[in-house]
C-alpha atoms as a PDB file:
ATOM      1  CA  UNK A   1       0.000   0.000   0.000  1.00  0.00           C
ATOM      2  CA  UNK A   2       2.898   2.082   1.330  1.00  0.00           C
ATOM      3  CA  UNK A   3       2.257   5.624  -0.905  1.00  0.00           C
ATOM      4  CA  UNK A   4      -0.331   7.790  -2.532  1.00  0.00           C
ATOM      5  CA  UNK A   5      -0.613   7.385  -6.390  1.00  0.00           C
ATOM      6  CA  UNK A   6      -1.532  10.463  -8.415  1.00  0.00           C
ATOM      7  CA  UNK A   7      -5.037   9.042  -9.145  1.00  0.00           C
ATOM      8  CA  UNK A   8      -5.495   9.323  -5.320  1.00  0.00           C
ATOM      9  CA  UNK A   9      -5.030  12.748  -4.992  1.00  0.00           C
ATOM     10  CA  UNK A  10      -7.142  13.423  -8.009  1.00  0.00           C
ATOM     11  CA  UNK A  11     -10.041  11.689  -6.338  1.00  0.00           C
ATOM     12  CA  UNK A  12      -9.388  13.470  -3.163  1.00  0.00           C
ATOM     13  CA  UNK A  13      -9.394  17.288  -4.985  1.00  0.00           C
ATOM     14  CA  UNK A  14     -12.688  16.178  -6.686  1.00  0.00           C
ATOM     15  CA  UNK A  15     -14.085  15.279  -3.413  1.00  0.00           C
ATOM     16  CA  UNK A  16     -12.886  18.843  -1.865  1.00  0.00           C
ATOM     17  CA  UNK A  17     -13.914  20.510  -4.614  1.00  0.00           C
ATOM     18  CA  UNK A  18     -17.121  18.771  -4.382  1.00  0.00           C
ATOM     19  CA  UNK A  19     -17.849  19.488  -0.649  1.00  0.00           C
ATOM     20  CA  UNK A  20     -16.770  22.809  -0.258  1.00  0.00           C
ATOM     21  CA  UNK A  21     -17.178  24.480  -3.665  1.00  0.00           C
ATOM     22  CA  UNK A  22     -14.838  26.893  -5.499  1.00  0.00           C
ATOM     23  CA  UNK A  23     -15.928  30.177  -4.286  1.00  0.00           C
ATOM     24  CA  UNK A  24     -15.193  28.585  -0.660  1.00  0.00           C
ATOM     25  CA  UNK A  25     -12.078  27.486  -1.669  1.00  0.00           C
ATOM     26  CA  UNK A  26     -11.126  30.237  -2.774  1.00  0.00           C
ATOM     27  CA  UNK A  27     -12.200  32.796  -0.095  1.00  0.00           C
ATOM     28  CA  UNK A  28     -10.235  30.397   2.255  1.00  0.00           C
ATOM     29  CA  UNK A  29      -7.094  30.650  -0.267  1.00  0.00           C
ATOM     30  CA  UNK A  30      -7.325  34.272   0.132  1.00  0.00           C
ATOM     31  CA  UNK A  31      -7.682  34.878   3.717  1.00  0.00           C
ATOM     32  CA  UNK A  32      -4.911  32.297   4.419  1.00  0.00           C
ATOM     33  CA  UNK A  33      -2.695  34.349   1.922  1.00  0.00           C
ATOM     34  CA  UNK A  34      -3.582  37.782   3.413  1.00  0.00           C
ATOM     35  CA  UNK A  35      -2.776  35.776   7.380  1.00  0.00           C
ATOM     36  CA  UNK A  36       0.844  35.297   5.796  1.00  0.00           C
ATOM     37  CA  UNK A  37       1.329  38.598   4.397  1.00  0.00           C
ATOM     38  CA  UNK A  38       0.664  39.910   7.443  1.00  0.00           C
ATOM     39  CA  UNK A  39       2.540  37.982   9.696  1.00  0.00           C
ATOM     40  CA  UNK A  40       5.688  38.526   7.016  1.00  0.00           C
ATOM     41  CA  UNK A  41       5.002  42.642   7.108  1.00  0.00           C
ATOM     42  CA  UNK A  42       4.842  42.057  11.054  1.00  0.00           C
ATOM     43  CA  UNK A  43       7.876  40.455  11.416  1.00  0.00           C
ATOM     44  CA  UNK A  44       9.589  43.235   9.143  1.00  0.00           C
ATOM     45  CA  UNK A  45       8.316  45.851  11.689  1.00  0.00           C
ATOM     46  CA  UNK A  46      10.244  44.491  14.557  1.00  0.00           C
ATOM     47  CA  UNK A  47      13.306  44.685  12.792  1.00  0.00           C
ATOM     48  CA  UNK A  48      12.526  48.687  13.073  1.00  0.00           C
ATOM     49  CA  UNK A  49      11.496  49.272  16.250  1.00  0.00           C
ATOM     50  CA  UNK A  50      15.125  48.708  17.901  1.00  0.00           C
ATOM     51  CA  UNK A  51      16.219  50.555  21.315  1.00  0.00           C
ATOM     52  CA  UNK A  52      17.079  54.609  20.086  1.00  0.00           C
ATOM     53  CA  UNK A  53      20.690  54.728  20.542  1.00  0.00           C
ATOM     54  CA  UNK A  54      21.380  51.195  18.466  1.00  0.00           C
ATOM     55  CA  UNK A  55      21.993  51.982  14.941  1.00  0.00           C
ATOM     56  CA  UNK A  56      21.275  49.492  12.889  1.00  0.00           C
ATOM     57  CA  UNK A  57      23.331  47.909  10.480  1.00  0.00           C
ATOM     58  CA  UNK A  58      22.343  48.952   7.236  1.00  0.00           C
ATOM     59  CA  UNK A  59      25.448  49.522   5.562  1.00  0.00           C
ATOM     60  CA  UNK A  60      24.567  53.108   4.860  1.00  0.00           C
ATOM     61  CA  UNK A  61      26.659  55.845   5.749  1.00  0.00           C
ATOM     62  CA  UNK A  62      25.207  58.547   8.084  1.00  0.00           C
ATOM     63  CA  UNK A  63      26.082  62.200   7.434  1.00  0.00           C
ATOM     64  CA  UNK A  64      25.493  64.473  10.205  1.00  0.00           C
ATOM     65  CA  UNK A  65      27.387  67.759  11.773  1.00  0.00           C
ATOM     66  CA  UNK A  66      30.349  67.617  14.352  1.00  0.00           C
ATOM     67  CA  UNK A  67      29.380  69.924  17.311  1.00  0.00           C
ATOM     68  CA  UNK A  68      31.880  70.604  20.375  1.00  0.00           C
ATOM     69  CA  UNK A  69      31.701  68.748  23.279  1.00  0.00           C
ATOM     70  CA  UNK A  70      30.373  71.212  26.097  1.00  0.00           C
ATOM     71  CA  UNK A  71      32.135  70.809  28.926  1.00  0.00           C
ATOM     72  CA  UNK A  72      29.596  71.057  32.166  1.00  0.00           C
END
């Protein structure tokens, strides 16, 4: 018995397909989609919200003005 054959799978998508419908199917294609692409944009936006004196490495070179150290 051991594996699936392709004809299994077939019969099991018809089935699916059968049960749920295509516009159902779909919807739930969608909304699992849009669940990723969230979680990926979320994960992004904790790469950005680091401590404010850690610079992060970017490799970009940060131009700014030289002031003289007050002495208090």
């Amino acid at each position: 018995m051991g594996t699936f054959s392709i004809w299994h799978w077939l019969i099991v998508l018809v089935i699916v397909l059968l049960v749920f419908g295509t516009k159902k199917l779909r919807n739930i294609g969608s909304d699992l989609g849009g669940a990723v692409r969230g979680f990926k944009e979320g994960m992004k936006g904790e790469d950005e919200k680091k401590p404010a004196g850690e610079i992060a490495s970017t490799g970009a070179t940060l131009e700014g003005e030289v002031k003289e150290k007050q002495k208090s």
